[in-house]
C-alpha atoms as a PDB file:
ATOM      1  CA  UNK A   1     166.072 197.378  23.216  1.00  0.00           C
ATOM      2  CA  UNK A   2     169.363 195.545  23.608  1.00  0.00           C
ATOM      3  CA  UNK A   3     171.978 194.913  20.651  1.00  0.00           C
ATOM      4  CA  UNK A   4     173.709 191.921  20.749  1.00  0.00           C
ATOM      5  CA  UNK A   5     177.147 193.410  18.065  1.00  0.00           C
ATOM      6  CA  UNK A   6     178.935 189.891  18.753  1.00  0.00           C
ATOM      7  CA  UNK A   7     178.701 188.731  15.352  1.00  0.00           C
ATOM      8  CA  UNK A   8     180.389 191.856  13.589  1.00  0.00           C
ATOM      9  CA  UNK A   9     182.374 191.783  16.912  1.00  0.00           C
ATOM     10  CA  UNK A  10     183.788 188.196  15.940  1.00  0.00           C
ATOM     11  CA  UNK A  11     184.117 189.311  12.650  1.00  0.00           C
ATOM     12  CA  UNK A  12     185.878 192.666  13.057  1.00  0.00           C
ATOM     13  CA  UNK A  13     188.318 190.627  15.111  1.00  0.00           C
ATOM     14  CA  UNK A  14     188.725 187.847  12.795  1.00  0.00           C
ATOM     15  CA  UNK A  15     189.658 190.420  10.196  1.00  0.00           C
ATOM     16  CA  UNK A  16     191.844 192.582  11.918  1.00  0.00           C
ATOM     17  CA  UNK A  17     194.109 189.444  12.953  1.00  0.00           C
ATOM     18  CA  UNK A  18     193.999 188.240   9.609  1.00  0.00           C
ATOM     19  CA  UNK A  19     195.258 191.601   8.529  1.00  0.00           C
ATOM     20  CA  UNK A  20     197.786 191.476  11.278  1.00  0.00           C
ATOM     21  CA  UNK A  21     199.079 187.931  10.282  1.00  0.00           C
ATOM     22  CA  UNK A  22     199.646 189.257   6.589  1.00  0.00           C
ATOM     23  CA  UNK A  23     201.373 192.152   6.922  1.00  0.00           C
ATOM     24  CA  UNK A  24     198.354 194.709   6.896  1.00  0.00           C
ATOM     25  CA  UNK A  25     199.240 195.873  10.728  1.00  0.00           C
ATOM     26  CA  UNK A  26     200.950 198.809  11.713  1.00  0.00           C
ATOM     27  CA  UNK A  27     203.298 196.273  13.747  1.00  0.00           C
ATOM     28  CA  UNK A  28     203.232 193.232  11.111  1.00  0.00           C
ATOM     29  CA  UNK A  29     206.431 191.425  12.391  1.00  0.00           C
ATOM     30  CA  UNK A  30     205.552 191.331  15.882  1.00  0.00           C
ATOM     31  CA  UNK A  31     201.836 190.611  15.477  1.00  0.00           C
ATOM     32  CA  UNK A  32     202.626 187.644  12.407  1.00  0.00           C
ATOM     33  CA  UNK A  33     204.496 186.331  15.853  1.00  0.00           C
ATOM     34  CA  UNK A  34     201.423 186.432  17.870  1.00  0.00           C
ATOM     35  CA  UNK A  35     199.164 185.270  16.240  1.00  0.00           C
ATOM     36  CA  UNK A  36     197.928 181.382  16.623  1.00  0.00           C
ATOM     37  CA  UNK A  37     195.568 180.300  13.971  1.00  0.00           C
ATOM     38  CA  UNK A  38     194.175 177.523  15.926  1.00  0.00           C
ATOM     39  CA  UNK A  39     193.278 180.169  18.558  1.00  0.00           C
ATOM     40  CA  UNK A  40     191.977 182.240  16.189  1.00  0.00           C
ATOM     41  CA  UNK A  41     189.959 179.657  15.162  1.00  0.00           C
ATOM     42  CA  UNK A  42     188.815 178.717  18.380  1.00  0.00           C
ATOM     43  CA  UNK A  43     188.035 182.158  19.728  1.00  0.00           C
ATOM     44  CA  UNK A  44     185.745 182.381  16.279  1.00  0.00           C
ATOM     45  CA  UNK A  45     184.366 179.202  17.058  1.00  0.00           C
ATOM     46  CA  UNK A  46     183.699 180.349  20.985  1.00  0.00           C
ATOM     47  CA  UNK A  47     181.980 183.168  19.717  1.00  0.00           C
ATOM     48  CA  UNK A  48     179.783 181.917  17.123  1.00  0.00           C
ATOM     49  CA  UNK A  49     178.537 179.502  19.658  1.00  0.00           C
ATOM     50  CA  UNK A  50     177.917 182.340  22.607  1.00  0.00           C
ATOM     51  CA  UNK A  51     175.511 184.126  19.585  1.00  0.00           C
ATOM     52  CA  UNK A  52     173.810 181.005  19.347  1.00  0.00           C
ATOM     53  CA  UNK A  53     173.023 180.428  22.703  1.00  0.00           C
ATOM     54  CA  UNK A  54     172.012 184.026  23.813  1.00  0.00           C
ATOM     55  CA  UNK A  55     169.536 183.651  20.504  1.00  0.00           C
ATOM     56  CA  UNK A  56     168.299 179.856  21.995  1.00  0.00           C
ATOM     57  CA  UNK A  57     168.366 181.951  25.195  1.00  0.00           C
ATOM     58  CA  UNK A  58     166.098 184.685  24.200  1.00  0.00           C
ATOM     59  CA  UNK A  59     163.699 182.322  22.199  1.00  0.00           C
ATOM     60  CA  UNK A  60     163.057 180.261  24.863  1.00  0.00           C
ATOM     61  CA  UNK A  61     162.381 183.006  27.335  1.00  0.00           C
ATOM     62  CA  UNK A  62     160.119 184.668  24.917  1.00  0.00           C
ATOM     63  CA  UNK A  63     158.067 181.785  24.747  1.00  0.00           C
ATOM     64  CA  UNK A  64     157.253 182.176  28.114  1.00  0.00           C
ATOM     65  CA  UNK A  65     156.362 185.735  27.810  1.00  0.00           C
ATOM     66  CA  UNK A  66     159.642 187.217  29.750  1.00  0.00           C
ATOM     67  CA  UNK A  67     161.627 188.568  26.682  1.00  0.00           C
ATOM     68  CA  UNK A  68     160.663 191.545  24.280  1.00  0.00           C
ATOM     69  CA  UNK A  69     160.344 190.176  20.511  1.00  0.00           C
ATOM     70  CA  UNK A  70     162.952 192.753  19.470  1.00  0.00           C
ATOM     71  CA  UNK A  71     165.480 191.468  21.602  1.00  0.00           C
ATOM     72  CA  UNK A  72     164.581 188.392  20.413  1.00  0.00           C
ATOM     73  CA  UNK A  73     165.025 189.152  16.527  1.00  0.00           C
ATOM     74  CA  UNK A  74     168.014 190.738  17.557  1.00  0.00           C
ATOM     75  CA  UNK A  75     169.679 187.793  18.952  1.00  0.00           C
ATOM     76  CA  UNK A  76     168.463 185.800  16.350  1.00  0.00           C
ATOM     77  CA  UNK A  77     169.981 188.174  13.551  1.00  0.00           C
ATOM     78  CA  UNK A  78     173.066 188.492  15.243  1.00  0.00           C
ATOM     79  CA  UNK A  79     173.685 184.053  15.512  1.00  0.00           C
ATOM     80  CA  UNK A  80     172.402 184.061  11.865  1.00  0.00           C
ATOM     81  CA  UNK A  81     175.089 186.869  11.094  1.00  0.00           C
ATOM     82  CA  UNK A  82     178.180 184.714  12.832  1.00  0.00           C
ATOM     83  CA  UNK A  83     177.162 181.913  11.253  1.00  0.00           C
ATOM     84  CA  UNK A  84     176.806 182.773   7.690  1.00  0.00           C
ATOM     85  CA  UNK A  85     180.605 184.204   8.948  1.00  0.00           C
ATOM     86  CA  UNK A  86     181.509 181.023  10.134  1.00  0.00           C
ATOM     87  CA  UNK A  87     180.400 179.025   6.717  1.00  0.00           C
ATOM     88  CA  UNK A  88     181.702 181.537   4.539  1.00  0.00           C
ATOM     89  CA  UNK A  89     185.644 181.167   6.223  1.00  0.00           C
ATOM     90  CA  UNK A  90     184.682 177.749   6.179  1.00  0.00           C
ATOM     91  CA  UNK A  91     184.125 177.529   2.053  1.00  0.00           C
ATOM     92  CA  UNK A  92     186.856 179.846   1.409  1.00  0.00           C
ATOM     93  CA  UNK A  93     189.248 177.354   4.002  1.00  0.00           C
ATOM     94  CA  UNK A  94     188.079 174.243   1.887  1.00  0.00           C
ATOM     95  CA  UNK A  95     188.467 176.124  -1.752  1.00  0.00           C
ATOM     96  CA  UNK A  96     192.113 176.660  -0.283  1.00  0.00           C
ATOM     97  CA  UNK A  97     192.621 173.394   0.747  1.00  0.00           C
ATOM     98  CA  UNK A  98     191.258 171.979  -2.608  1.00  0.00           C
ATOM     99  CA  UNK A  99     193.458 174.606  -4.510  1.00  0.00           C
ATOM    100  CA  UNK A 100     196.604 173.050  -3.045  1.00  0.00           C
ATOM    101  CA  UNK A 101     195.727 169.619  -3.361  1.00  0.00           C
ATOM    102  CA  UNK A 102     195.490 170.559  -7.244  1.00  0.00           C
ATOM    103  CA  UNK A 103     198.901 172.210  -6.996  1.00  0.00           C
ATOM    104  CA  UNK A 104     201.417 170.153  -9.457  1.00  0.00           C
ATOM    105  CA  UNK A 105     204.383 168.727  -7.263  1.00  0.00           C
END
C-alpha cells in the first residue's frame, strides 16, 4: 500500500511560509525577505496538479488491471484533499480582495 502525503505536504508548506511571511517564524525578518508569493503560489499550484495526475495516473492503470484499488483511492483522496486546499485559499483570496475593494478611500 503506497501513501501519496502530497496534499498535506503542499499544505504543511503553504502554512509554514505563510507563518514565516507574518512573523510566526523563529527567523521572521529574514524569511518575510524570502518569501515570493507568486512562487508560493506557483509551487501550490505545481503541486496540486502533480496529485492530480498521479490520481488520473493510478485510475487509468487500474482500469487495466495493473494498479491495486487502494492505491488508487489513495491517490484519489489525496488530489481531492489539495484541491479542496486549493479552492479554499482561493475563496479566502477573493473574500480579501472583495474586502478591500469595499474599503472607504
Amino acid at each position: 500500500m503506497a501513501i501519496d502525503p502530497s496534499g498535506l505536504q503542499a499544505y504543511q508548506a503553504t502554512l509554514r511560509a505563510a507563518q514565516d511571511a507574518i512573523g510566526g517564524g523563529s527567523n521572521a525578518a529574514s524569511a518575510s525577505e524570502n518569501v515570493d508569493f507568486t512562487g508560493l503560489v506557483m509551487d501550490s499550484i505545481t503541486q496540486a496538479q502533480g496529485a492530480v495526475q498521479r490520481a488520473e495516473q493510478a485510475s487509468a492503470a487500474s482500469v487495466v488491471g495493473q494498479a491495486d484499488l487502494v492505491d488508487v483511492v489513495t491517490a484519489v483522496s489525496a488530489a481531492e484533499v489539495t484541491l479542496e486546499t486549493v479552492v479554499a485559499v482561493r475563496d479566502q483570496v477573493v473574500k480579501a480582495y472583495q474586502e478591500i475593494l469595499r474599503m472607504p478611500i
